[in-house]
C-alpha atoms as a PDB file:
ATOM      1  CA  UNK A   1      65.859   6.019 -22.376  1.00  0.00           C
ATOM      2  CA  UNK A   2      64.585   4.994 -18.777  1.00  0.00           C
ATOM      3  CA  UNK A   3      63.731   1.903 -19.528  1.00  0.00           C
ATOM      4  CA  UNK A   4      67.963   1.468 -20.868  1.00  0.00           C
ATOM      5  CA  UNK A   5      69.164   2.306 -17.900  1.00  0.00           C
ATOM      6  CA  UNK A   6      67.485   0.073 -15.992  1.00  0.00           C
ATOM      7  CA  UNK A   7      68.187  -2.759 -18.545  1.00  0.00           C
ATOM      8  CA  UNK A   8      72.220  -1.768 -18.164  1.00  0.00           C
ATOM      9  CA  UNK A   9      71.670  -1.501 -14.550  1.00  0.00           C
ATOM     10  CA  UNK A  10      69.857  -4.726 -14.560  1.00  0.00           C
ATOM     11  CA  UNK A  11      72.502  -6.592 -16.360  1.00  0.00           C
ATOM     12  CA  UNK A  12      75.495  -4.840 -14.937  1.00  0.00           C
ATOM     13  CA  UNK A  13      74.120  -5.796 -11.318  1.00  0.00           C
ATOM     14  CA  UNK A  14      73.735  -9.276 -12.369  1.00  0.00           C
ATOM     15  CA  UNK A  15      77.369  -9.374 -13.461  1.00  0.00           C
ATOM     16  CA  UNK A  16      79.147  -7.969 -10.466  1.00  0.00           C
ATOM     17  CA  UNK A  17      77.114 -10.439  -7.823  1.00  0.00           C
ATOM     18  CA  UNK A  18      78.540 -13.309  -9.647  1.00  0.00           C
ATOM     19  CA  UNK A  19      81.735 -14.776  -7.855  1.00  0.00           C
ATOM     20  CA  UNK A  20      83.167 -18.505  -8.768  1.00  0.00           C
ATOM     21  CA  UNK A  21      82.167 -20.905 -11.386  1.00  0.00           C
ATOM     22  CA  UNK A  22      83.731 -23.908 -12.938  1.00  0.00           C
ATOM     23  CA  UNK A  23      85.218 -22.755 -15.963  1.00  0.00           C
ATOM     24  CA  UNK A  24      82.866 -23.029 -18.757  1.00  0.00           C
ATOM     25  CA  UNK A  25      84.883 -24.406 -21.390  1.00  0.00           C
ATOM     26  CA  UNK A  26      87.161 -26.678 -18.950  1.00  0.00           C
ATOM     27  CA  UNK A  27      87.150 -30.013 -18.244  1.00  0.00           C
ATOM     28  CA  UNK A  28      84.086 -29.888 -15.657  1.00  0.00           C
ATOM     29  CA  UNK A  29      81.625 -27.864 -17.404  1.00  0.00           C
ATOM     30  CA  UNK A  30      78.956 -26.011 -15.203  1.00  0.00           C
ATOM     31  CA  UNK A  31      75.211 -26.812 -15.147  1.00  0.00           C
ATOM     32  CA  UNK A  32      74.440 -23.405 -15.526  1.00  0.00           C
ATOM     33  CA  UNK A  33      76.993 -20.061 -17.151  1.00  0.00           C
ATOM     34  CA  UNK A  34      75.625 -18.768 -13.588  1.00  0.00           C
ATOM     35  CA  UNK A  35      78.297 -17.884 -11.010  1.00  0.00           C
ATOM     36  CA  UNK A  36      76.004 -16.027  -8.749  1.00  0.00           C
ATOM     37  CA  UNK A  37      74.353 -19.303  -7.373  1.00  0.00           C
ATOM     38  CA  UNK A  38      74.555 -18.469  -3.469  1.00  0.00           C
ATOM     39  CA  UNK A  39      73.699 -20.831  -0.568  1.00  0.00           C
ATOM     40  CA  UNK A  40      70.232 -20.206  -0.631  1.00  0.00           C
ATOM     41  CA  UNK A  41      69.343 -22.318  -3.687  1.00  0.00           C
ATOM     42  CA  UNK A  42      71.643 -24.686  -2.680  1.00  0.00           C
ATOM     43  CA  UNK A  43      72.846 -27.301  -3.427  1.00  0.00           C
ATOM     44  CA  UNK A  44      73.203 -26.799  -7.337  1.00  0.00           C
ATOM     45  CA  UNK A  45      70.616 -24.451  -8.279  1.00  0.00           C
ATOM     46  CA  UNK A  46      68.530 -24.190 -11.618  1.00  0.00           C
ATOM     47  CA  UNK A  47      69.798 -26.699 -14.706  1.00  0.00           C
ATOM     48  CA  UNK A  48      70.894 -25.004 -17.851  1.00  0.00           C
ATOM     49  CA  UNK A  49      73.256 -27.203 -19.442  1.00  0.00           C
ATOM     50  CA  UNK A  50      72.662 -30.844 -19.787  1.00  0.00           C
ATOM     51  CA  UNK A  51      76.040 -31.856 -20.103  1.00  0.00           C
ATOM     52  CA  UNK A  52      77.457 -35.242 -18.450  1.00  0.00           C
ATOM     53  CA  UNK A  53      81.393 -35.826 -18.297  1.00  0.00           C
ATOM     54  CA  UNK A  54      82.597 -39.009 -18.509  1.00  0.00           C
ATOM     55  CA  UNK A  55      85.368 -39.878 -15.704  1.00  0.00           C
ATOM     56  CA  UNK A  56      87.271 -42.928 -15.091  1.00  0.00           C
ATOM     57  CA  UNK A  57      87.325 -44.122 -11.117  1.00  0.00           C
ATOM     58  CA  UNK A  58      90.350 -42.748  -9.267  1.00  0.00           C
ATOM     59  CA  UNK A  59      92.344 -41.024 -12.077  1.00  0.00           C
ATOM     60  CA  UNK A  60      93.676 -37.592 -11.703  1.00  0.00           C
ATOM     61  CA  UNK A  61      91.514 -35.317 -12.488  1.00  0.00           C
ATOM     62  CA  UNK A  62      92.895 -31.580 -13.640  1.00  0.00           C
ATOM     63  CA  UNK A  63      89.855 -28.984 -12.431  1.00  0.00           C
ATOM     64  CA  UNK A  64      89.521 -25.014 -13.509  1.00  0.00           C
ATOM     65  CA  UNK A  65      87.849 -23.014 -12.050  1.00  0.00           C
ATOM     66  CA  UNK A  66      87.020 -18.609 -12.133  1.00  0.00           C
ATOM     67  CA  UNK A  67      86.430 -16.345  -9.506  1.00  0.00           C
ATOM     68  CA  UNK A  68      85.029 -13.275 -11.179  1.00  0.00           C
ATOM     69  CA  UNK A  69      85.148 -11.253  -7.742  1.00  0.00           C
ATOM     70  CA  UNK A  70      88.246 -11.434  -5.042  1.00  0.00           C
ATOM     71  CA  UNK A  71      87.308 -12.425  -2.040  1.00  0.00           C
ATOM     72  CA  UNK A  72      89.825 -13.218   0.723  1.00  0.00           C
ATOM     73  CA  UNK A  73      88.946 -17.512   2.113  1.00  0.00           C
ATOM     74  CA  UNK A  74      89.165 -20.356   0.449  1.00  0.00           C
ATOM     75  CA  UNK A  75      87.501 -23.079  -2.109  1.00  0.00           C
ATOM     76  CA  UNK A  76      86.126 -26.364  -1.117  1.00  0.00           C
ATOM     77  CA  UNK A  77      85.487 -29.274  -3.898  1.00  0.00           C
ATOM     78  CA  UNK A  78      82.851 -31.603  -2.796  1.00  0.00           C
ATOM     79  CA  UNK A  79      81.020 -34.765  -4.136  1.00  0.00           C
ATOM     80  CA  UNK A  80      77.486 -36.195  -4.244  1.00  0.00           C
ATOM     81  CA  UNK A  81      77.501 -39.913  -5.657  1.00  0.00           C
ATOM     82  CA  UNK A  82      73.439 -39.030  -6.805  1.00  0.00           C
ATOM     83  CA  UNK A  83      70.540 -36.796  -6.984  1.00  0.00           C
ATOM     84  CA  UNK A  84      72.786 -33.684  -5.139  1.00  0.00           C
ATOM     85  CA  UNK A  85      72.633 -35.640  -2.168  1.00  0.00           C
ATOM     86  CA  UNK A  86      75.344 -36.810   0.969  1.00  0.00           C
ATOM     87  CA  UNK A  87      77.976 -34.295   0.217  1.00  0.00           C
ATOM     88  CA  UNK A  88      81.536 -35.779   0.726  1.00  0.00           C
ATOM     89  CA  UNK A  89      84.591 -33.063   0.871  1.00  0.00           C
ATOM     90  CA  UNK A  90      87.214 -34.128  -1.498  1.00  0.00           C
ATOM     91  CA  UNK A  91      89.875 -30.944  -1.304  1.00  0.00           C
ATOM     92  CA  UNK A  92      90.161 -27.755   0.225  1.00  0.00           C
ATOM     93  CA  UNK A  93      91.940 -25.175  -1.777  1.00  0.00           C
ATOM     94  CA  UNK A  94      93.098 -21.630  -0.043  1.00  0.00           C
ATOM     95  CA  UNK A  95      92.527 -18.656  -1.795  1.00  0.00           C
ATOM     96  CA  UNK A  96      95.786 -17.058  -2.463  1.00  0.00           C
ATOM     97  CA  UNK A  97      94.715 -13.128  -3.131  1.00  0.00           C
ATOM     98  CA  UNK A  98      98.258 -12.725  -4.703  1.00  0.00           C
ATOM     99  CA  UNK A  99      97.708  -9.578  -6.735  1.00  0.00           C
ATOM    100  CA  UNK A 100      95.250  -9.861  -8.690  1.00  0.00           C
ATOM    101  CA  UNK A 101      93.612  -6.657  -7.950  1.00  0.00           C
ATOM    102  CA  UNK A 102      90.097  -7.736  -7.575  1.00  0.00           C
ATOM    103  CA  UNK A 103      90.069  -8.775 -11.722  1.00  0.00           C
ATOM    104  CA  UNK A 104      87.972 -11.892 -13.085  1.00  0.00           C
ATOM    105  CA  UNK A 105      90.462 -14.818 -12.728  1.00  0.00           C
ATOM    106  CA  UNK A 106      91.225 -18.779 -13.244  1.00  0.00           C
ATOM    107  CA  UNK A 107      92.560 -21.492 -11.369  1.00  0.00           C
ATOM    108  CA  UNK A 108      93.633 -24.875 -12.037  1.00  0.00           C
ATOM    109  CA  UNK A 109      94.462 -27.808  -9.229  1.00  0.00           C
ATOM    110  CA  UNK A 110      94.068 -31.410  -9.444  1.00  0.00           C
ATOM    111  CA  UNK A 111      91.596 -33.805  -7.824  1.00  0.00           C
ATOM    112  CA  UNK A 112      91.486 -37.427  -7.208  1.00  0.00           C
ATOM    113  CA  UNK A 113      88.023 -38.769  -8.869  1.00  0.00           C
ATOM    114  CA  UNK A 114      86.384 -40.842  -6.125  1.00  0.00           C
ATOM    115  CA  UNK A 115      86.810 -44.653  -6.213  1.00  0.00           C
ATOM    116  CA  UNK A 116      83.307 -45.173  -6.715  1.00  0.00           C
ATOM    117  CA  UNK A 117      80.744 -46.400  -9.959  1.00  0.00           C
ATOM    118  CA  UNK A 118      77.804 -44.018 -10.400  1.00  0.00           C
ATOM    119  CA  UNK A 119      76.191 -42.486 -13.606  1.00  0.00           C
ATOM    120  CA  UNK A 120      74.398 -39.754 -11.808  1.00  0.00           C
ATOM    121  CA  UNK A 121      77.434 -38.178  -9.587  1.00  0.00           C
ATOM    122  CA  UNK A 122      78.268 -34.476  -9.383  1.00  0.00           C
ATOM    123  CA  UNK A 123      81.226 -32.184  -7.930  1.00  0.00           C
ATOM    124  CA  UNK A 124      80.583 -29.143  -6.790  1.00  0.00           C
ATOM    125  CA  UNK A 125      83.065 -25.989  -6.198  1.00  0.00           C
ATOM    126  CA  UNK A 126      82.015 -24.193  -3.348  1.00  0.00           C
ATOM    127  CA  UNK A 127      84.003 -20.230  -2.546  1.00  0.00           C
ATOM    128  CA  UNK A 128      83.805 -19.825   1.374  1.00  0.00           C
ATOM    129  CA  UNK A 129      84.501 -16.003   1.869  1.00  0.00           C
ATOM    130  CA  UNK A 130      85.907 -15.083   5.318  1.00  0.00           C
ATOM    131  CA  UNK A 131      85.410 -11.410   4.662  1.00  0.00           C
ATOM    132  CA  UNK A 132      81.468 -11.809   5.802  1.00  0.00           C
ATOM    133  CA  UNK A 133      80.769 -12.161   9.180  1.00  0.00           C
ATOM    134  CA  UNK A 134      79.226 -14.891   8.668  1.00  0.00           C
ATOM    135  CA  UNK A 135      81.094 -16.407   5.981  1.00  0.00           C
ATOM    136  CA  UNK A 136      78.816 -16.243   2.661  1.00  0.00           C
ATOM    137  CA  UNK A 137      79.047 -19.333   0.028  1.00  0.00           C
ATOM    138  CA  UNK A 138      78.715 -19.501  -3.664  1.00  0.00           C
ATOM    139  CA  UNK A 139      79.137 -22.568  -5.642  1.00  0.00           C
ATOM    140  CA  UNK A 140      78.893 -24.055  -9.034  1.00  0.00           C
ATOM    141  CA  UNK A 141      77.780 -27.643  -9.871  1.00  0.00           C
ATOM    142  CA  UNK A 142      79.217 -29.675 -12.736  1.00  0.00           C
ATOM    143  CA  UNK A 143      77.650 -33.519 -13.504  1.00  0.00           C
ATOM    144  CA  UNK A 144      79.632 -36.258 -14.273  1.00  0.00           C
ATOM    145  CA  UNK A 145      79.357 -39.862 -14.731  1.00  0.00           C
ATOM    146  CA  UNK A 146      81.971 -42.367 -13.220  1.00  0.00           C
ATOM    147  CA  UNK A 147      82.925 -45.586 -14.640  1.00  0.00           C
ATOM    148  CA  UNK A 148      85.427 -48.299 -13.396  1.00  0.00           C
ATOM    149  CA  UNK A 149      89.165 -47.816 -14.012  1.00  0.00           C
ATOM    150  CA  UNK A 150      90.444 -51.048 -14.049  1.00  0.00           C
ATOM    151  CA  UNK A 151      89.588 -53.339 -17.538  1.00  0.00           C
ATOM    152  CA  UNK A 152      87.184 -56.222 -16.481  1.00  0.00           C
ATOM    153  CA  UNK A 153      88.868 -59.047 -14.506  1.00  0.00           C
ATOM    154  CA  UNK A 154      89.051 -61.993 -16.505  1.00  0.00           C
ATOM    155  CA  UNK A 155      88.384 -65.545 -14.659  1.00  0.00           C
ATOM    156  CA  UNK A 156      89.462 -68.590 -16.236  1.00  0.00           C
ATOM    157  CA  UNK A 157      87.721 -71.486 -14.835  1.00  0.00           C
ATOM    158  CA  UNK A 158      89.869 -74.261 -15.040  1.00  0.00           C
ATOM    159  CA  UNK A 159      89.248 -77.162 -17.553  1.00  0.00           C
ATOM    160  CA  UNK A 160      88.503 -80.848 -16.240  1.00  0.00           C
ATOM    161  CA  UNK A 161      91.288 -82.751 -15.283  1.00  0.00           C
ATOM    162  CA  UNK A 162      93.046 -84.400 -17.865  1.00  0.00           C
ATOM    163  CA  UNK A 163      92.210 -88.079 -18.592  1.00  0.00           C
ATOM    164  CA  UNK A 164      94.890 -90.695 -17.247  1.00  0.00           C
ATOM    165  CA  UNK A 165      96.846 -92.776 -19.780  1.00  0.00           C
ATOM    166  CA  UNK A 166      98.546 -95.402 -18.430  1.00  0.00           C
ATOM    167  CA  UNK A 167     102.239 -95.878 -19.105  1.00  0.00           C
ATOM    168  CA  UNK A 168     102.963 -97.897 -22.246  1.00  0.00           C
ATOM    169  CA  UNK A 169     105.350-100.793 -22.398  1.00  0.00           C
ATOM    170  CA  UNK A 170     108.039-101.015 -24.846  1.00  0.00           C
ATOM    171  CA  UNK A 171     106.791-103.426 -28.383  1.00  0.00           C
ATOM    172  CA  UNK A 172     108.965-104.138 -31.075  1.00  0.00           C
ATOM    173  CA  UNK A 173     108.592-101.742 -34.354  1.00  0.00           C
ATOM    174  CA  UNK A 174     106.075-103.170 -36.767  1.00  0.00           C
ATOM    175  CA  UNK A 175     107.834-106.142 -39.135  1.00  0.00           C
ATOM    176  CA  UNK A 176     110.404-107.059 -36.255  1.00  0.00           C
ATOM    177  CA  UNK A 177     109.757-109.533 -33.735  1.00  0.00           C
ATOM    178  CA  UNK A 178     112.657-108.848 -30.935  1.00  0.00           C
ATOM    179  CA  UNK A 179     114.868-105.156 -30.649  1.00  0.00           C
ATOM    180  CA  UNK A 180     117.657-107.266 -29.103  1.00  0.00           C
ATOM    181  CA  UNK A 181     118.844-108.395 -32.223  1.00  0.00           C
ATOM    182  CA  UNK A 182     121.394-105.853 -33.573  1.00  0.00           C
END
């Protein structure tokens, strides 16, 4: 019996320290079901998932996200063109706290996908809370490939220059001799 109620405390403590996480089945899915990744094992933590999502360059992007603890602050979306590395801030998001009474919850917002070609790129969603003096982070990584928008430019290379024919001078019709005659 002791050794259950460590178990449940076990995995009831590991639910309640998780706090944001791209939604699992949305359009970014996470690298890892984890939502209790904190600063400390930054920037993206242990890989669970091996999933890639194809984006195009510069489309709009519709993101989802869950915070499974209310804290008051705000959400940042950042990007890494490869290996988790150079961090660029795309958006920053404010965290509403309009009544939803600490409960598990999802958002939605739109991004811009960066204007850029990479196959090993990956955005990251990190919660600042302002409640902590200092502010504490938590984040959740999602890869994702980027490919060019545009269809491949076409060139046409132009063709030599046509050849020159000279004018021709007017001849008479085969079997008459002179067109004045009428």
């Amino acid at each position: 019996m002791k050794y259950l109620t460590s178990l449940f405390t076990v995995i009831s403590f590991s639910n309640a320290f998780s706090h944001t996480r791209w939604q699992v089945d949305g359009s970014l899915p996470p690298r890892t079901d984890d939502s209790g990744i904190k600063s400390s094992s930054a920037p993206c933590g242990i890989r669970k998932f091996n999933t890639r999502t194809a984006l195009k360059s510069g489309q709009e992007l519709t993101i989802q996200w869950e915070e499974t603890i209310d804290h008051p602050g705000h959400f940042e979306i950042w990007f890494s063109m490869e290996n988790d590395d150079n961090w660029a801030l795309l958006k920053t998001i404010i965290d509403d706290q309009s009544g939803r009474n600490n409960a598990s919850h999802f958002f939605t917002n739109s991004i811009s996908v960066p204007d850029v070609t990479c196959d090993n790129c990956t955005l990251q969603i990190r919660q600042i809370m302002t409640d902590r003096n200092p502010p504490t982070l938590y984040y959740s990584c999602a890869d994702v490939q980027i490919s060019p928008n545009n269809p491949p430019v076409i060139v046409k290379t132009p063709i030599e220059p046509p050849l020159e024919i000279p004018p021709m001078t007017p001849s008479a019709p085969p079997g008459h001799s002179d067109c004045t005659d009428l």
